[in-house]
N, C-alpha and C. Protein backbone atom coordinates (compact mmCIF):
# COMPACT_ATOMS: atom_id res chain seq x y z
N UNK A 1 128.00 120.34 48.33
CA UNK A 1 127.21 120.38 47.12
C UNK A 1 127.83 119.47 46.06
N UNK A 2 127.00 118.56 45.33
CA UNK A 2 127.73 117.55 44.15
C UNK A 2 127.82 119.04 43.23
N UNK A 3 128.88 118.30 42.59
CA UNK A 3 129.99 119.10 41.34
C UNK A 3 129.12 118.41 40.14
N UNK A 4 128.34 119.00 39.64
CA UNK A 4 127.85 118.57 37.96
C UNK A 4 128.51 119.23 37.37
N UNK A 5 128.95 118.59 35.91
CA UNK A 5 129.97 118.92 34.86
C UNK A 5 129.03 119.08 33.62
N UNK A 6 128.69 120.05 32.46
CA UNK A 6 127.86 119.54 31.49
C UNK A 6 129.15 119.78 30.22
N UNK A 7 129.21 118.53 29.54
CA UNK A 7 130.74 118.77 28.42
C UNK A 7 129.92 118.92 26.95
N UNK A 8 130.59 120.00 25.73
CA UNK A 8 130.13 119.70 25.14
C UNK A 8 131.17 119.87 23.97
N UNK A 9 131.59 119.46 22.53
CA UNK A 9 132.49 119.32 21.78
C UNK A 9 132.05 119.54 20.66
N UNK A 10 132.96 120.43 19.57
CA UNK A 10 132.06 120.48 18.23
C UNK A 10 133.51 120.06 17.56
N UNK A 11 133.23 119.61 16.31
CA UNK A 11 134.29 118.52 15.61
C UNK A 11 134.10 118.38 14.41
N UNK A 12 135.25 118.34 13.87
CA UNK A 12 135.01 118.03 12.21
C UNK A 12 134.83 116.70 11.40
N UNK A 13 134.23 115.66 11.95
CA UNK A 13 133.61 114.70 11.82
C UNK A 13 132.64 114.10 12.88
N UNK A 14 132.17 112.57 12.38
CA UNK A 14 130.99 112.27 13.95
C UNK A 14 131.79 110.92 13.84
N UNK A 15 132.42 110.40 13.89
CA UNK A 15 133.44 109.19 14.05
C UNK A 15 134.17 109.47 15.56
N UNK A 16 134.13 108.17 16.25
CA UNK A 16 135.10 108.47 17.56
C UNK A 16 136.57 108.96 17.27
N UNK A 17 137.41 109.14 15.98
CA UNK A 17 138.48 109.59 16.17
C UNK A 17 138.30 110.73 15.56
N UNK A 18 137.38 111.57 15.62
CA UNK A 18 137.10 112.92 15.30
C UNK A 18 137.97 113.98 15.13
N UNK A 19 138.42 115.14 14.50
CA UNK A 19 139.23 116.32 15.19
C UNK A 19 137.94 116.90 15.65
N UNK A 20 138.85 117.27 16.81
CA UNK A 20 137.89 118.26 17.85
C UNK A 20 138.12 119.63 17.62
N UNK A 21 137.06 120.23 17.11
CA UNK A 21 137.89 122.10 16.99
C UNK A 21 137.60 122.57 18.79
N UNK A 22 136.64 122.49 19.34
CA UNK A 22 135.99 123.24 20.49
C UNK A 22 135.81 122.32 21.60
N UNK A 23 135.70 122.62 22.63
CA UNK A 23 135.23 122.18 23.81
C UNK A 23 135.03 123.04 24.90
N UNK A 24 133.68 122.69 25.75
CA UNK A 24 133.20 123.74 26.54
C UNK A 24 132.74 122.69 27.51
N UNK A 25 132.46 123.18 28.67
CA UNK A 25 132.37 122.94 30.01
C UNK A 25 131.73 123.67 31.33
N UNK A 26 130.82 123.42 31.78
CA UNK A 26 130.31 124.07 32.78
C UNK A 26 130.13 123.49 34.26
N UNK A 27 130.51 123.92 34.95
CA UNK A 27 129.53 123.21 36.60
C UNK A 27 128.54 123.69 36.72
N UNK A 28 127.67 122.72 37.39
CA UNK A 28 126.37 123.56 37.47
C UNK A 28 125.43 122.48 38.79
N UNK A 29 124.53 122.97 39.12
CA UNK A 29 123.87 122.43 40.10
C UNK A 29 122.19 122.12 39.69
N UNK A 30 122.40 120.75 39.32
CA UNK A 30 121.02 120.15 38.39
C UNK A 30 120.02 120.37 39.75
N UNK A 31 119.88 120.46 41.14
CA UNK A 31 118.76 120.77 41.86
C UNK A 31 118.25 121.91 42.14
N UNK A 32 118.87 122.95 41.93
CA UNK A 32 118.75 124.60 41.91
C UNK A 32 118.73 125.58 40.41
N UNK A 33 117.53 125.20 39.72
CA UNK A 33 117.84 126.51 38.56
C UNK A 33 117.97 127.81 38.93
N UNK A 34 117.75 128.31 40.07
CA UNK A 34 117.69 129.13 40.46
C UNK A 34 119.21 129.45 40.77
N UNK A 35 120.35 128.53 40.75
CA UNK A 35 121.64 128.67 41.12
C UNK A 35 122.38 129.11 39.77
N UNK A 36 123.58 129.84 40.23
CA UNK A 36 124.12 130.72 38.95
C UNK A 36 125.20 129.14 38.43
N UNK A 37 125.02 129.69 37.01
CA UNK A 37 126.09 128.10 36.51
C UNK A 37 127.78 128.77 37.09
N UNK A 38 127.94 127.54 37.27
CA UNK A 38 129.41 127.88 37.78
C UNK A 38 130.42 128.07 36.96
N UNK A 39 131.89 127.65 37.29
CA UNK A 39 133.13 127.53 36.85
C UNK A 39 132.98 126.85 35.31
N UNK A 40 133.68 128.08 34.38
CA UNK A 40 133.49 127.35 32.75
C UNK A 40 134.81 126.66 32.03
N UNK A 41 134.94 126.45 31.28
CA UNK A 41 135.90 126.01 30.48
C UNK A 41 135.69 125.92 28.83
N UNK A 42 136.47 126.66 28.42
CA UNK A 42 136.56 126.89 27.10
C UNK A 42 137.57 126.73 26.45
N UNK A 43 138.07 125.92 25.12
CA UNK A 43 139.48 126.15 24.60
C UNK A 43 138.90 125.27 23.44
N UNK A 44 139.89 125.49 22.59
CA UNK A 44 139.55 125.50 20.75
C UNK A 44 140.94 124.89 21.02
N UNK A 45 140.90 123.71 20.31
CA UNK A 45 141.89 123.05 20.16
C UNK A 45 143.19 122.67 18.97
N UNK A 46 144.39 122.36 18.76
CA UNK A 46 145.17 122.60 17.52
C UNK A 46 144.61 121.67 16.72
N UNK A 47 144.03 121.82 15.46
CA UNK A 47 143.45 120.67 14.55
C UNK A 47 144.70 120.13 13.90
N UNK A 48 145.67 120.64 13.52
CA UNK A 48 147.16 120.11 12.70
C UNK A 48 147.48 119.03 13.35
N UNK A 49 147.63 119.64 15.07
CA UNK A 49 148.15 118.54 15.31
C UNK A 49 147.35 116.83 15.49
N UNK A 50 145.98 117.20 15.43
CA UNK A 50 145.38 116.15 15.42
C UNK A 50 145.39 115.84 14.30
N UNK A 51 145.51 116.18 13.40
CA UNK A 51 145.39 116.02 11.88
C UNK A 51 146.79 115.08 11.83
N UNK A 52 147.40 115.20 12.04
CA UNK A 52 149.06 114.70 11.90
C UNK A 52 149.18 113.02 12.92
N UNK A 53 148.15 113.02 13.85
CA UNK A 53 147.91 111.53 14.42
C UNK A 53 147.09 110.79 14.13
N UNK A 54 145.99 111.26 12.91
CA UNK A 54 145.14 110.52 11.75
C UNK A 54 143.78 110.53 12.42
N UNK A 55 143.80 111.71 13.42
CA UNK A 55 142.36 111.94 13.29
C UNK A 55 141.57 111.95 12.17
N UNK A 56 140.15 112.09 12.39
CA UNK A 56 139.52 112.55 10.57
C UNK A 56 138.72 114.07 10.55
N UNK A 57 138.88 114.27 9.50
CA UNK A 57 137.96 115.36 8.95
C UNK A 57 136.85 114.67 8.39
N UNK A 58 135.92 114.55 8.14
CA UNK A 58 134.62 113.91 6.72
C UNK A 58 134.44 115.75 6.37
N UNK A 59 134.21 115.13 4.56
CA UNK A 59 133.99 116.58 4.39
C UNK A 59 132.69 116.97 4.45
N UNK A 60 131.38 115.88 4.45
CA UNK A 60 130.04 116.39 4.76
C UNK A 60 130.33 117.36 6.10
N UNK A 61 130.65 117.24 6.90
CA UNK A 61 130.96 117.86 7.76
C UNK A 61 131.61 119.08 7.90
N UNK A 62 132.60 119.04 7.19
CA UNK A 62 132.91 120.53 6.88
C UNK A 62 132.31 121.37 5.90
N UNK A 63 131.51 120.33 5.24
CA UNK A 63 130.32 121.13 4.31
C UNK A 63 129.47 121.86 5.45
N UNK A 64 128.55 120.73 6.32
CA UNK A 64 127.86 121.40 7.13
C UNK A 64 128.48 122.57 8.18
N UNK A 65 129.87 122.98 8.51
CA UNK A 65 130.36 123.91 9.17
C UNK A 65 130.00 124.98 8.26
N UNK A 66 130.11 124.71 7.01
CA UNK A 66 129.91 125.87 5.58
C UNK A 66 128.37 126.63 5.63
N UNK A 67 127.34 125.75 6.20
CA UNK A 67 126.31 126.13 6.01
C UNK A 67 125.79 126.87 7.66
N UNK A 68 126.41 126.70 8.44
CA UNK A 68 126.44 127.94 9.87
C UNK A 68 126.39 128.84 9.73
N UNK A 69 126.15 130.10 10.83
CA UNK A 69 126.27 131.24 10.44
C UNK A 69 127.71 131.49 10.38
N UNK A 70 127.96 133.05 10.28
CA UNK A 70 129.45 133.29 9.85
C UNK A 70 129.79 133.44 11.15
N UNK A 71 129.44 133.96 12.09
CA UNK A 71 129.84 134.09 13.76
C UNK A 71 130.41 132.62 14.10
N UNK A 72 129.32 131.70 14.37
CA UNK A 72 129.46 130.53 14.56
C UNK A 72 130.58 129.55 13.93
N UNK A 73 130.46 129.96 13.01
CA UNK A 73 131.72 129.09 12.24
C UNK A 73 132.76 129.57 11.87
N UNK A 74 132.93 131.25 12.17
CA UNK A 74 134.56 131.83 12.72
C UNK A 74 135.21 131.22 13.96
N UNK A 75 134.17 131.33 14.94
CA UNK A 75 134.32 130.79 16.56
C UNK A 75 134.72 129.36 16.58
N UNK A 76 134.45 128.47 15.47
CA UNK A 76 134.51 126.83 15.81
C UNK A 76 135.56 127.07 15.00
N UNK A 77 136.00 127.42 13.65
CA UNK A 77 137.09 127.22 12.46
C UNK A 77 138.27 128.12 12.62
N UNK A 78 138.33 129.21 13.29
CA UNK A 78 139.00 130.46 13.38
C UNK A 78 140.48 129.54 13.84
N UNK A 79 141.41 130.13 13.51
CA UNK A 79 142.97 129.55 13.57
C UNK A 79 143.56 130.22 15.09
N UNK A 80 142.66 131.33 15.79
CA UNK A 80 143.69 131.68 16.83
C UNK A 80 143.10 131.06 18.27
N UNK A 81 143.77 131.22 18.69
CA UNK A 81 143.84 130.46 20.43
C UNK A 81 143.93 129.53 20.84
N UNK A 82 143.96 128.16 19.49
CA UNK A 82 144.27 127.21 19.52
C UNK A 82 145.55 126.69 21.09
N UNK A 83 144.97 125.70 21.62
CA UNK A 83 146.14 124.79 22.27
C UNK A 83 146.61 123.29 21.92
N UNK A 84 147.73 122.87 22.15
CA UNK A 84 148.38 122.10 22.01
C UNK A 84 147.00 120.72 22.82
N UNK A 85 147.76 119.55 22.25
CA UNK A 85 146.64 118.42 23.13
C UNK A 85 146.94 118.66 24.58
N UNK A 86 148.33 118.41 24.69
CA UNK A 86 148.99 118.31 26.18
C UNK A 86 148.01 118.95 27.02
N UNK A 87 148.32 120.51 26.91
CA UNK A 87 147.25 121.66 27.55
C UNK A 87 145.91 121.20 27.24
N UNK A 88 145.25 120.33 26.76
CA UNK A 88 144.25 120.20 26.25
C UNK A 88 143.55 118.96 27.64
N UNK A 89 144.21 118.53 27.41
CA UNK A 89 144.13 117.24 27.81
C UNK A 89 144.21 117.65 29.37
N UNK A 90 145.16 118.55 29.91
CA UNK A 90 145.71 118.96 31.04
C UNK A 90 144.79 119.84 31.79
N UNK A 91 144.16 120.47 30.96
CA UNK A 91 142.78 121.48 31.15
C UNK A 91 141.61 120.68 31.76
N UNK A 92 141.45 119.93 30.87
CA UNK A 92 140.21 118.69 31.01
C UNK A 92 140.30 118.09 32.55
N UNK A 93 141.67 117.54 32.52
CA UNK A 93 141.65 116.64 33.72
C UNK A 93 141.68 117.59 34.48
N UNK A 94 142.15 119.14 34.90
CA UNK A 94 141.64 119.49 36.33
C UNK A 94 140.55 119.99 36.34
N UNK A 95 139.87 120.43 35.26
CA UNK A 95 138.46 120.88 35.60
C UNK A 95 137.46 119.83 35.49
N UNK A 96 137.84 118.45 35.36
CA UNK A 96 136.61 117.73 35.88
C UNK A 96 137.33 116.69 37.17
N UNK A 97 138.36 116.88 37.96
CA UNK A 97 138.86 116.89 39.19
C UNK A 97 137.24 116.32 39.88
N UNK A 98 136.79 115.49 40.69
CA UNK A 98 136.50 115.41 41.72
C UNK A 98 134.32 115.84 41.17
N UNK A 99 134.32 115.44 40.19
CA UNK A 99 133.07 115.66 39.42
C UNK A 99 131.83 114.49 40.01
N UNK A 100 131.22 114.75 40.05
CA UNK A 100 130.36 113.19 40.92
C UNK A 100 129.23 112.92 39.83
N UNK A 101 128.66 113.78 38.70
CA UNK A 101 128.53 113.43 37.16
C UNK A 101 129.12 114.54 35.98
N UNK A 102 129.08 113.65 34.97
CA UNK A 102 129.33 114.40 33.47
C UNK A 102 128.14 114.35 32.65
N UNK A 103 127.97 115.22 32.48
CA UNK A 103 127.01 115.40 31.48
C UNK A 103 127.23 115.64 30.03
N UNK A 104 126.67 114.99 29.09
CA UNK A 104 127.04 115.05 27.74
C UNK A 104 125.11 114.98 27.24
N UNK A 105 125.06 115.53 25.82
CA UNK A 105 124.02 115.90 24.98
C UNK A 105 124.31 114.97 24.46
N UNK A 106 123.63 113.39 24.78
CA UNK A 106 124.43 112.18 24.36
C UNK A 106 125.91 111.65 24.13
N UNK A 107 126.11 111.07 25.49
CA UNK A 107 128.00 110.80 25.37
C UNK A 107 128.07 109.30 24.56
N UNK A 108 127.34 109.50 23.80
CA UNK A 108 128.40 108.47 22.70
C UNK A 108 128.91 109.32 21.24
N UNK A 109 128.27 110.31 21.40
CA UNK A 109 129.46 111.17 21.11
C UNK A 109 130.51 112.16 21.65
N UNK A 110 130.00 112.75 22.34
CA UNK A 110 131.24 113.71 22.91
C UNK A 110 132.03 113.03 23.93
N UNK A 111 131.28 111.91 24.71
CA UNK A 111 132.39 111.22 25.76
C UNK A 111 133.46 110.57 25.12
N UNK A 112 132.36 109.48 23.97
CA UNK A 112 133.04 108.70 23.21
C UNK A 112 134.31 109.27 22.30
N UNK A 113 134.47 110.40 21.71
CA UNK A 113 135.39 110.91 20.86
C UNK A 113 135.93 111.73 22.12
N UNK A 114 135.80 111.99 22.90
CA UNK A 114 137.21 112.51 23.89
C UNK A 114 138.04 111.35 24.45
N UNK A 115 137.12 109.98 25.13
CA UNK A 115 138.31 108.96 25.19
C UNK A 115 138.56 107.97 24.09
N UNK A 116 138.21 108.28 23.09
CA UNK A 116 139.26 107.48 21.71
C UNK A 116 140.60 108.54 21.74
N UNK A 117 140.54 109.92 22.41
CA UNK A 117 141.84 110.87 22.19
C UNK A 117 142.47 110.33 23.10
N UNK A 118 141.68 110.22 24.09
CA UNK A 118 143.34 109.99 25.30
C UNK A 118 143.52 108.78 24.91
N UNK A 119 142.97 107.66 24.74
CA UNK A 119 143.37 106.48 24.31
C UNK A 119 144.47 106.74 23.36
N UNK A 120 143.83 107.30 22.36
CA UNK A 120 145.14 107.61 21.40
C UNK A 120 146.42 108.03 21.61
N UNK A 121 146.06 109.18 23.26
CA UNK A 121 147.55 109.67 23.49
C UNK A 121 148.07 108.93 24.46
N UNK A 122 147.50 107.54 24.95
CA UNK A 122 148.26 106.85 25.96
C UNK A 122 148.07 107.61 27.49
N UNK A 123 146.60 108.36 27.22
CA UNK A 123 146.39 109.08 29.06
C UNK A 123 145.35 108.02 29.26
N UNK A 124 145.18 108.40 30.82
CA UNK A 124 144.12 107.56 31.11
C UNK A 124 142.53 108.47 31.51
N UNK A 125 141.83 108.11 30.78
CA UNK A 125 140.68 108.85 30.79
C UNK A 125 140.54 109.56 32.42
N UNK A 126 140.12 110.83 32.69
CA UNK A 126 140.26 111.30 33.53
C UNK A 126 138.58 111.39 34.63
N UNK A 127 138.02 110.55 33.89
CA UNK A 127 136.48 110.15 34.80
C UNK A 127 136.32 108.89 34.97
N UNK A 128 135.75 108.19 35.60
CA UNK A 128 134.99 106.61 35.70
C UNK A 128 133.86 106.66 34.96
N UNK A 129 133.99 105.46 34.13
CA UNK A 129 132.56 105.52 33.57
C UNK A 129 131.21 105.47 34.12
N UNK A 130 131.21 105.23 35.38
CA UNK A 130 130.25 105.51 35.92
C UNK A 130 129.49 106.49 36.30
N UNK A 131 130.29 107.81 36.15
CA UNK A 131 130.13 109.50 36.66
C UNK A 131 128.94 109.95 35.33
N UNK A 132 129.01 109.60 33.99
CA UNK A 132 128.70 109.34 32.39
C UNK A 132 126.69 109.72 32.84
N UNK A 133 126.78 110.78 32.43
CA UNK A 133 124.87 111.02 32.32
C UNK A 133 124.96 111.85 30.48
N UNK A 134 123.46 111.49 30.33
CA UNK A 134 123.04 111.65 28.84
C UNK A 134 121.95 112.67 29.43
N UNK A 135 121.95 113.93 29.27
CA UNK A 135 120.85 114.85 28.93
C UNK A 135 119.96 114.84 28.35
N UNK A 136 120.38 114.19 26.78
CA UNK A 136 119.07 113.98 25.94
C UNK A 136 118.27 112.77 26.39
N UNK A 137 118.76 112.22 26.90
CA UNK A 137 117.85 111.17 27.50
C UNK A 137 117.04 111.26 28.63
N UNK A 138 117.53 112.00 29.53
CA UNK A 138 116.85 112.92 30.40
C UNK A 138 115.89 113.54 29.94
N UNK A 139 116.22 113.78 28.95
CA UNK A 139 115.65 115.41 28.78
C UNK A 139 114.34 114.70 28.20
N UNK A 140 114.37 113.59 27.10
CA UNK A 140 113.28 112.79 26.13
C UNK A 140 112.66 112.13 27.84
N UNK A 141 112.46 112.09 28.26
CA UNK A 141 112.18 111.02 29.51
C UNK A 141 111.07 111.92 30.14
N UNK A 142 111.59 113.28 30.52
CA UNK A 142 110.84 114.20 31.54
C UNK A 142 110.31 115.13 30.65
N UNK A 143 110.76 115.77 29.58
CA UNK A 143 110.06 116.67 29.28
C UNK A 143 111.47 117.81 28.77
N UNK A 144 111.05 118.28 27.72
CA UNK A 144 112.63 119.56 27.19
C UNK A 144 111.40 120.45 27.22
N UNK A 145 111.76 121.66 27.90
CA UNK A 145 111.07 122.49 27.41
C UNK A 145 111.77 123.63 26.50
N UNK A 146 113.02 123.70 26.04
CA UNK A 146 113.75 124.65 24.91
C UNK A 146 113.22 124.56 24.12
N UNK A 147 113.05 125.73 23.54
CA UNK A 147 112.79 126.26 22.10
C UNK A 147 113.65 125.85 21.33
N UNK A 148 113.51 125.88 19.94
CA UNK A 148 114.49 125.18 19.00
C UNK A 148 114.89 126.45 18.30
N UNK A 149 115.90 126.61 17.52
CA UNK A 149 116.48 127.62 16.96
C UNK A 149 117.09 128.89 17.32
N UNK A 150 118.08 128.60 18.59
CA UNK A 150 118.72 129.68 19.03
C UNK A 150 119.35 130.26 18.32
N UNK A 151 120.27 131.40 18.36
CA UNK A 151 121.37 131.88 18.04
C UNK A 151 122.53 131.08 17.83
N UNK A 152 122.86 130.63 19.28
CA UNK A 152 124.32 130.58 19.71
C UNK A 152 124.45 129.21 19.37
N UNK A 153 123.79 128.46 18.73
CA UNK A 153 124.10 126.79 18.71
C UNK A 153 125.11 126.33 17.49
N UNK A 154 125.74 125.52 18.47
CA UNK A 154 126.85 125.01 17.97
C UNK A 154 128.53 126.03 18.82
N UNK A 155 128.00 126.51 19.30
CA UNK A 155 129.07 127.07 20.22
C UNK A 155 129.18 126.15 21.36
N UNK A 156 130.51 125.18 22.03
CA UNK A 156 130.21 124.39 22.86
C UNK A 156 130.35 125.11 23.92
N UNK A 157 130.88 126.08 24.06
CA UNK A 157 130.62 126.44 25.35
C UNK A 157 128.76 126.86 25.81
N UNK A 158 128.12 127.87 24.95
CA UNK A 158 127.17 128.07 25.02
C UNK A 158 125.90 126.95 25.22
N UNK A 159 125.87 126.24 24.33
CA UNK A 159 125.21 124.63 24.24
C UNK A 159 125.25 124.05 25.81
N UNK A 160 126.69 123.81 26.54
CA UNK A 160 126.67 123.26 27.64
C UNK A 160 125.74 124.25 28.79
N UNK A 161 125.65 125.64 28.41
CA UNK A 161 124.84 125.79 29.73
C UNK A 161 123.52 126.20 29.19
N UNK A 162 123.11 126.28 27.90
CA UNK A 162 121.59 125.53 27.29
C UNK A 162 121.44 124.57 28.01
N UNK A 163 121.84 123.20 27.61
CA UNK A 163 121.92 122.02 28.45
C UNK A 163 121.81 121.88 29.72
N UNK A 164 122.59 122.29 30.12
CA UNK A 164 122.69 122.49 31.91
C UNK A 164 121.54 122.96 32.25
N UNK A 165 121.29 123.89 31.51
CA UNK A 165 119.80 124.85 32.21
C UNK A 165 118.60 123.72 32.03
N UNK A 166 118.50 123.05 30.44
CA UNK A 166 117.29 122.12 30.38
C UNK A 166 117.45 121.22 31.63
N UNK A 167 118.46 120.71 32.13
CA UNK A 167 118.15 119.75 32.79
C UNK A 167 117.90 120.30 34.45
N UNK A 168 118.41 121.59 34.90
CA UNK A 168 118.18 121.97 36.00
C UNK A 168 116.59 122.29 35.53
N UNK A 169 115.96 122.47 34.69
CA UNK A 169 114.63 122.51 34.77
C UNK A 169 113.86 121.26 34.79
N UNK A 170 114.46 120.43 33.74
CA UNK A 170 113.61 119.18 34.17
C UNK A 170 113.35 118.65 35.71
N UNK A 171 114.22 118.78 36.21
CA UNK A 171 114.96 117.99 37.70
C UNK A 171 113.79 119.07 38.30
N UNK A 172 113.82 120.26 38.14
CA UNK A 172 112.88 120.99 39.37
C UNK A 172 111.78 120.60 39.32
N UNK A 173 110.86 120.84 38.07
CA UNK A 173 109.84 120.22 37.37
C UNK A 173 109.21 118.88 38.24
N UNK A 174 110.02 118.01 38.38
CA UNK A 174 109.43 116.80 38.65
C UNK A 174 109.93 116.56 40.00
N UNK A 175 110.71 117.51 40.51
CA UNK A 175 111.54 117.34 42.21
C UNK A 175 112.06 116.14 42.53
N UNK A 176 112.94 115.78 41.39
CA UNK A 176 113.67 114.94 41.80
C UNK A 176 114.83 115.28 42.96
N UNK A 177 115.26 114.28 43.59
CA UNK A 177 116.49 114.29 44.31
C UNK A 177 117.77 113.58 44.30
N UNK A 178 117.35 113.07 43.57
CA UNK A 178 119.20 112.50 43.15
C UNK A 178 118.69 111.89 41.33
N UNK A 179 120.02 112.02 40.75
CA UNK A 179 120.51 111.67 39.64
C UNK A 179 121.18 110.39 39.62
């Protein structure tokens, strides 16, 4: 079975050298909605220390964290469980190990501001750019059928298997067979 990855990142700016507070991750199988989403990944990352290698904050942005709900923006801003990049970085590369695509809700942002980090830390991005799929583009192409105004949005873990799910529906929808 191909390994689909859907990544998703919430951050305190929209610039590729972003701080990243969140990142979430799912496997999932874009030909079977009917298949349970797989193996997740979740971790909230140390903002200091990105803060201290000249990531950015913009404060429209932390304005707009201001205007979230209070759930939502405890979960993205909250100070505990934070990890170090190392672990961060170390997390990433084995859970997208052997991935045959990535999925991003447009990766010129979330791909793009995860490898300006490793760039920054001197790793080497841990996908080929070729593995690189856009959902929303998918999704504008075939058809989204999500409702707008969930709950849980802006949670990246949650978002990625929103995502995941739109596109295992599009894909059934039109019976495609390869991506």
């Amino acid at each position: 079975m191909a390994i689909d990855i859907m990544l998703d990142i919430e951050t305190l700016a929209t610039s590729p050298d972003s701080v990243i507070l969140t990142l979430g991750a799912i496997k999932f199988n874009p030909f079977d909605p009917e298949a349970e989403m797989g193996q997740a990944l979740y971790v909230k990352v140390d903002v200091d220390e990105q803060v201290n290698l000249g990531r950015k904050v913009d404060p429209s942005t932390v304005e707009w964290w201001g205007k979230q709900s209070e759930a939502v923006r405890e979960e993205a801003l909250g100070e505990g469980d934070r990890i170090n990049l190392e672990d961060f970085t170390q997390q990433i590369n084995k859970f997208v190990n052997s991935a045959n695509r990535i999925w991003a809700q447009g990766p010129v942002f979330d791909i793009v501001i995860l490898e300006n980090l490793y760039r920054q830390l001197n790793k080497p991005t841990p996908w080929p750019f070729y593995v690189i799929r856009d959902s929303r583009t998918l999704l504008q192409a075939l058809g989204d059928d999500r409702q707008p105004g969930r709950e849980q949005a802006h949670n990246a873990l949650a978002d990625c298997v929103y995502q995941a799910q739109a596109v295992q529906s599009a894909v059934q929808r039109h019976k495609l067979t390869t991506l």
